[in-house]
Protein backbone atom coordinates (compact mmCIF):
# COMPACT_ATOMS: atom_id res chain seq x y z
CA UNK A 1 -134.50 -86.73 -45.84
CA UNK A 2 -133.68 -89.07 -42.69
CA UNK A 3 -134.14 -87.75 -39.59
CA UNK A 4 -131.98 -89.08 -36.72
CA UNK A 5 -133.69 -89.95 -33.88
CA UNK A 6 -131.45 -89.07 -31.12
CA UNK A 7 -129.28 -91.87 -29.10
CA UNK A 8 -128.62 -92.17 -25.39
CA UNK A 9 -125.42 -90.83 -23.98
CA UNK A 10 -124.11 -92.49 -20.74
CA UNK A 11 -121.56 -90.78 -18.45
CA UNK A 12 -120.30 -90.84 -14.84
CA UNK A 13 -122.98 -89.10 -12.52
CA UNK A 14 -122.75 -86.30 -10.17
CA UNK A 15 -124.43 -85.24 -7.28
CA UNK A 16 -126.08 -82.89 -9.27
CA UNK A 17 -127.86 -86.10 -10.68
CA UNK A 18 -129.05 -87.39 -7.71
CA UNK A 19 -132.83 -86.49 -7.73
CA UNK A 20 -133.48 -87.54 -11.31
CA UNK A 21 -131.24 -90.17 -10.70
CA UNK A 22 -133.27 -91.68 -7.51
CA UNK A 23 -136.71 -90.67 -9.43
CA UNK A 24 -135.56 -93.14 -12.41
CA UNK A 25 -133.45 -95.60 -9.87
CA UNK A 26 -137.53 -95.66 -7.84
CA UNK A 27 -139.62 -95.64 -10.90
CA UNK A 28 -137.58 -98.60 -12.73
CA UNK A 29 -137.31 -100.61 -9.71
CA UNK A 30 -141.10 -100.45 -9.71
CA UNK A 31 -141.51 -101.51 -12.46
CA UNK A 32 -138.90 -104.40 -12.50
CA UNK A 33 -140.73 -106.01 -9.20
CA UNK A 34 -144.04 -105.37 -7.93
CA UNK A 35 -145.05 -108.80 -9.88
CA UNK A 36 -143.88 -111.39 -7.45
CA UNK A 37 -143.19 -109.05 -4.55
CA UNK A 38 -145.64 -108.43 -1.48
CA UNK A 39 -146.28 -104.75 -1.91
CA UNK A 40 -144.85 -104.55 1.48
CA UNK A 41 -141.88 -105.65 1.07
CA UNK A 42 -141.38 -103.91 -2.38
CA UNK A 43 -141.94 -100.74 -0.32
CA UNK A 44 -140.18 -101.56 3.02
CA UNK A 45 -137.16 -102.04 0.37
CA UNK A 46 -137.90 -98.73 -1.32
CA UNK A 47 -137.42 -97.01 1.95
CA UNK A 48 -133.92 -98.83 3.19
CA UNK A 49 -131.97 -98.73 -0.12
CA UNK A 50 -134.02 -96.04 -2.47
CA UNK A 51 -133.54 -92.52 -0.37
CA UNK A 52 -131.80 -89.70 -1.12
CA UNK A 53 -129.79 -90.30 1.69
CA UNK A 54 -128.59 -93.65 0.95
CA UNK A 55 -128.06 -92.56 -2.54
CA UNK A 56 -125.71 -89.61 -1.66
CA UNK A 57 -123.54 -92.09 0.66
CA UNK A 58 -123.47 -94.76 -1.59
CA UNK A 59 -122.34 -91.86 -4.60
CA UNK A 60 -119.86 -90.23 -1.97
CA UNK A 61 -117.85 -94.15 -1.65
CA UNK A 62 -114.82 -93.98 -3.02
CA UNK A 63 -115.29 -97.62 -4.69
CA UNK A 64 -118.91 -97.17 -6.12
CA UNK A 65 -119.58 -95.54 -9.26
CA UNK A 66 -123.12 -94.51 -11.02
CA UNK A 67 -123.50 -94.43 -14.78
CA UNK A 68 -126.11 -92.76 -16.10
CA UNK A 69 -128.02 -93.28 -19.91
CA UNK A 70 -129.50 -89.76 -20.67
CA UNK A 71 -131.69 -89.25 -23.28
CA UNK A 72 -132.40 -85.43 -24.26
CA UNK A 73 -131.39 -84.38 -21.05
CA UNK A 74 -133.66 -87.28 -19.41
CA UNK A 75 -132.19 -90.03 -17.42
CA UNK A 76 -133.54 -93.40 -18.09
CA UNK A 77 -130.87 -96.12 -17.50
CA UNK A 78 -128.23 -96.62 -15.13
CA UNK A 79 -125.58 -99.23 -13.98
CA UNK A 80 -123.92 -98.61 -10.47
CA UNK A 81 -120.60 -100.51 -10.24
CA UNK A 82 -118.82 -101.38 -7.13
CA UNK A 83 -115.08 -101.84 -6.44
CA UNK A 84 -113.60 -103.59 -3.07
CA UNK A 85 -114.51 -102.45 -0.26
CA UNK A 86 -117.92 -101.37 -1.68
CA UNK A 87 -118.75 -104.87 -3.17
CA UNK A 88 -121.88 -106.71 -1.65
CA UNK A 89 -120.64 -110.25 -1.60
CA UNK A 90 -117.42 -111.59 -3.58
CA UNK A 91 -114.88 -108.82 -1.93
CA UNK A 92 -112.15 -109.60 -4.89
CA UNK A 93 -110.12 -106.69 -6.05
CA UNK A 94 -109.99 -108.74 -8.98
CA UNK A 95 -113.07 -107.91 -10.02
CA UNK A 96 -115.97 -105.71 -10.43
CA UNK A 97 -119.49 -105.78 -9.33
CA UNK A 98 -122.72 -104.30 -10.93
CA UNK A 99 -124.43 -103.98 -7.96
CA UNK A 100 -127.85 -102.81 -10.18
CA UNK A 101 -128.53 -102.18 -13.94
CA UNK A 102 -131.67 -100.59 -14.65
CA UNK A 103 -133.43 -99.04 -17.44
CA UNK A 104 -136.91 -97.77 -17.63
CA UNK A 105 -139.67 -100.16 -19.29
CA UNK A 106 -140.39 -97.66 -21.83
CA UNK A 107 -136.97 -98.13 -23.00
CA UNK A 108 -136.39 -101.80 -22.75
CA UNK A 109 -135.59 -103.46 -25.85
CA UNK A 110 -133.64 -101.11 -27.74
CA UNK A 111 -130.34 -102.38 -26.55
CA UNK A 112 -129.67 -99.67 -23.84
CA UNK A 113 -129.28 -102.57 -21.40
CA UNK A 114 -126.29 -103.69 -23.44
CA UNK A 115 -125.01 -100.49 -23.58
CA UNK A 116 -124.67 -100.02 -20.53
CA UNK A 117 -123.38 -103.54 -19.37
CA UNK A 118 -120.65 -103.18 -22.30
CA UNK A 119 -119.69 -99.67 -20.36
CA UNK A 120 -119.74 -101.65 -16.89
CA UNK A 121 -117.51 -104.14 -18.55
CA UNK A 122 -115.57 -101.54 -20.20
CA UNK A 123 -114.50 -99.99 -16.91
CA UNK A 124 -113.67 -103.04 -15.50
CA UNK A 125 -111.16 -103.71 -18.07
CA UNK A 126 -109.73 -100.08 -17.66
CA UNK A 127 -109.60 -100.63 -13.94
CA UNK A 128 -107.65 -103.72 -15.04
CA UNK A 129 -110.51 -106.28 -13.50
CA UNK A 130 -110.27 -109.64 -14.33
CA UNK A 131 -113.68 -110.45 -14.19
CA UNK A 132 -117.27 -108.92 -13.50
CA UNK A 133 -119.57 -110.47 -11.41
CA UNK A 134 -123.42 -109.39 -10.18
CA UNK A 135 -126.38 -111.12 -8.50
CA UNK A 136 -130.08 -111.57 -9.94
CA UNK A 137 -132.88 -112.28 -8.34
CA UNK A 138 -133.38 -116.21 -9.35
CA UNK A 139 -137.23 -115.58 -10.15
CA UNK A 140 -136.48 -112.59 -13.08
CA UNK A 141 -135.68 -114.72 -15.81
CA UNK A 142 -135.78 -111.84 -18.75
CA UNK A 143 -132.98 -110.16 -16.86
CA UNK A 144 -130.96 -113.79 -16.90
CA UNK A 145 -132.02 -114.40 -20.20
CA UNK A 146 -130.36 -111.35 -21.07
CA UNK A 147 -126.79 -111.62 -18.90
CA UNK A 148 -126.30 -114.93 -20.60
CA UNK A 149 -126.59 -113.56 -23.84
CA UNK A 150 -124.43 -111.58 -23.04
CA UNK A 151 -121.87 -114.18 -21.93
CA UNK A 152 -121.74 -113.99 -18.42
CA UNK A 153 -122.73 -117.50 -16.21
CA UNK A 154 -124.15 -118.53 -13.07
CA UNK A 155 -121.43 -119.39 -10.57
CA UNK A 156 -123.38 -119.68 -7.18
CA UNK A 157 -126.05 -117.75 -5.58
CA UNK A 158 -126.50 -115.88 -1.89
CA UNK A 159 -129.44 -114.65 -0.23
CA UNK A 160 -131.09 -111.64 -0.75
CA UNK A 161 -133.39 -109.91 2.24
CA UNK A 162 -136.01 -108.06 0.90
CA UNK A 163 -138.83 -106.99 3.61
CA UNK A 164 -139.88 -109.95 5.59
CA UNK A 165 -138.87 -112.96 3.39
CA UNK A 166 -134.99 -113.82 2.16
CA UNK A 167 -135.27 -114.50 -1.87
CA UNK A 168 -132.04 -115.90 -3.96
CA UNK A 169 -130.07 -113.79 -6.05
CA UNK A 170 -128.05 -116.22 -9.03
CA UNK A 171 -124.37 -115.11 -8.77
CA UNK A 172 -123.17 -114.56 -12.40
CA UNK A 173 -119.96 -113.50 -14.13
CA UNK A 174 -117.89 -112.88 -17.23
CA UNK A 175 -114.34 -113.46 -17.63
CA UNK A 176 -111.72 -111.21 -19.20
């Protein structure tokens, strides 16, 4: 007989969340760019957007929301989602930004990453959005590989401060 190996379930998160959530949030954003970073900067980053403080307020905005992939009780994915006024660049109530999608290396490949861009776009389409939008840093080409796959295209690009340099983010999107 089969077993079943158990599947990720991804729901809205709470504050009760928020440590495992910022220990997963730290841990995959690790992993996603210490190549290509100065160490410095990866950690000068850490400590402006990846605190429990900054978590809570960005949790407690009316406009942001966190989604969580859990896996026996274990979070290992996430997408946070921002609405106007919350939105980092394009400021269209039209539309929705993610503002990040992680999930944790041990995990890539299996399609969670999907998952939980089809529940980003999902919500957007409840929240009747006409489009969804993000930026990516122009130098992680696995994670644009993957959002054009999934049918969204580059449509401009801003820049991106991160410790003592400015990098490019792509702009991207996916119409409704």
């Amino acid at each position: 007989m089969e077993t079943i190996a158990p599947q990720p379930v991804i729901r809205k998160a709470t504050s009760h969340d928020l440590g495992d959530l910022l220990h997963m949030a730290r841990t995959s954003f690790l992993q996603a760019f210490t190549a290509g970073n100065k160490p410095e900067n990866v950690t000068a980053y850490l400590k402006e957007a990846f605190t429990l403080e900054q978590f809570e307020k960005e949790m407690a905005t009316q406009a942001s929301t966190f989604l969580v992939a859990e896996l026996e009780g274990e979070i290992i994915g996430y997408v946070k989602v921002n609405q106007v006024p919350a939105q980092t660049d394009v400021h269209d109530p039209e539309s929705l930004e993610i503002a990040r999608l992680y999930v944790l290396e041990d995990f890539l490949g299996l399609g969670l990453g999907k998952k939980l861009l089809d529940t980003a776009i999902n919500f957007a389409k409840q929240n009747e959005k006409k489009y969804l939008w993000l930026g990516v840093w122009e130098h992680n080409a696995r994670a644009i590989r993957f959002y054009e796959k999934n049918g969204l295209r580059i449509f401009g690009s801003h820049p991106f401060p991160f410790g003592d340099e400015v990098q490019t983010d792509f702009l991207m999107r996916i119409d409704f």
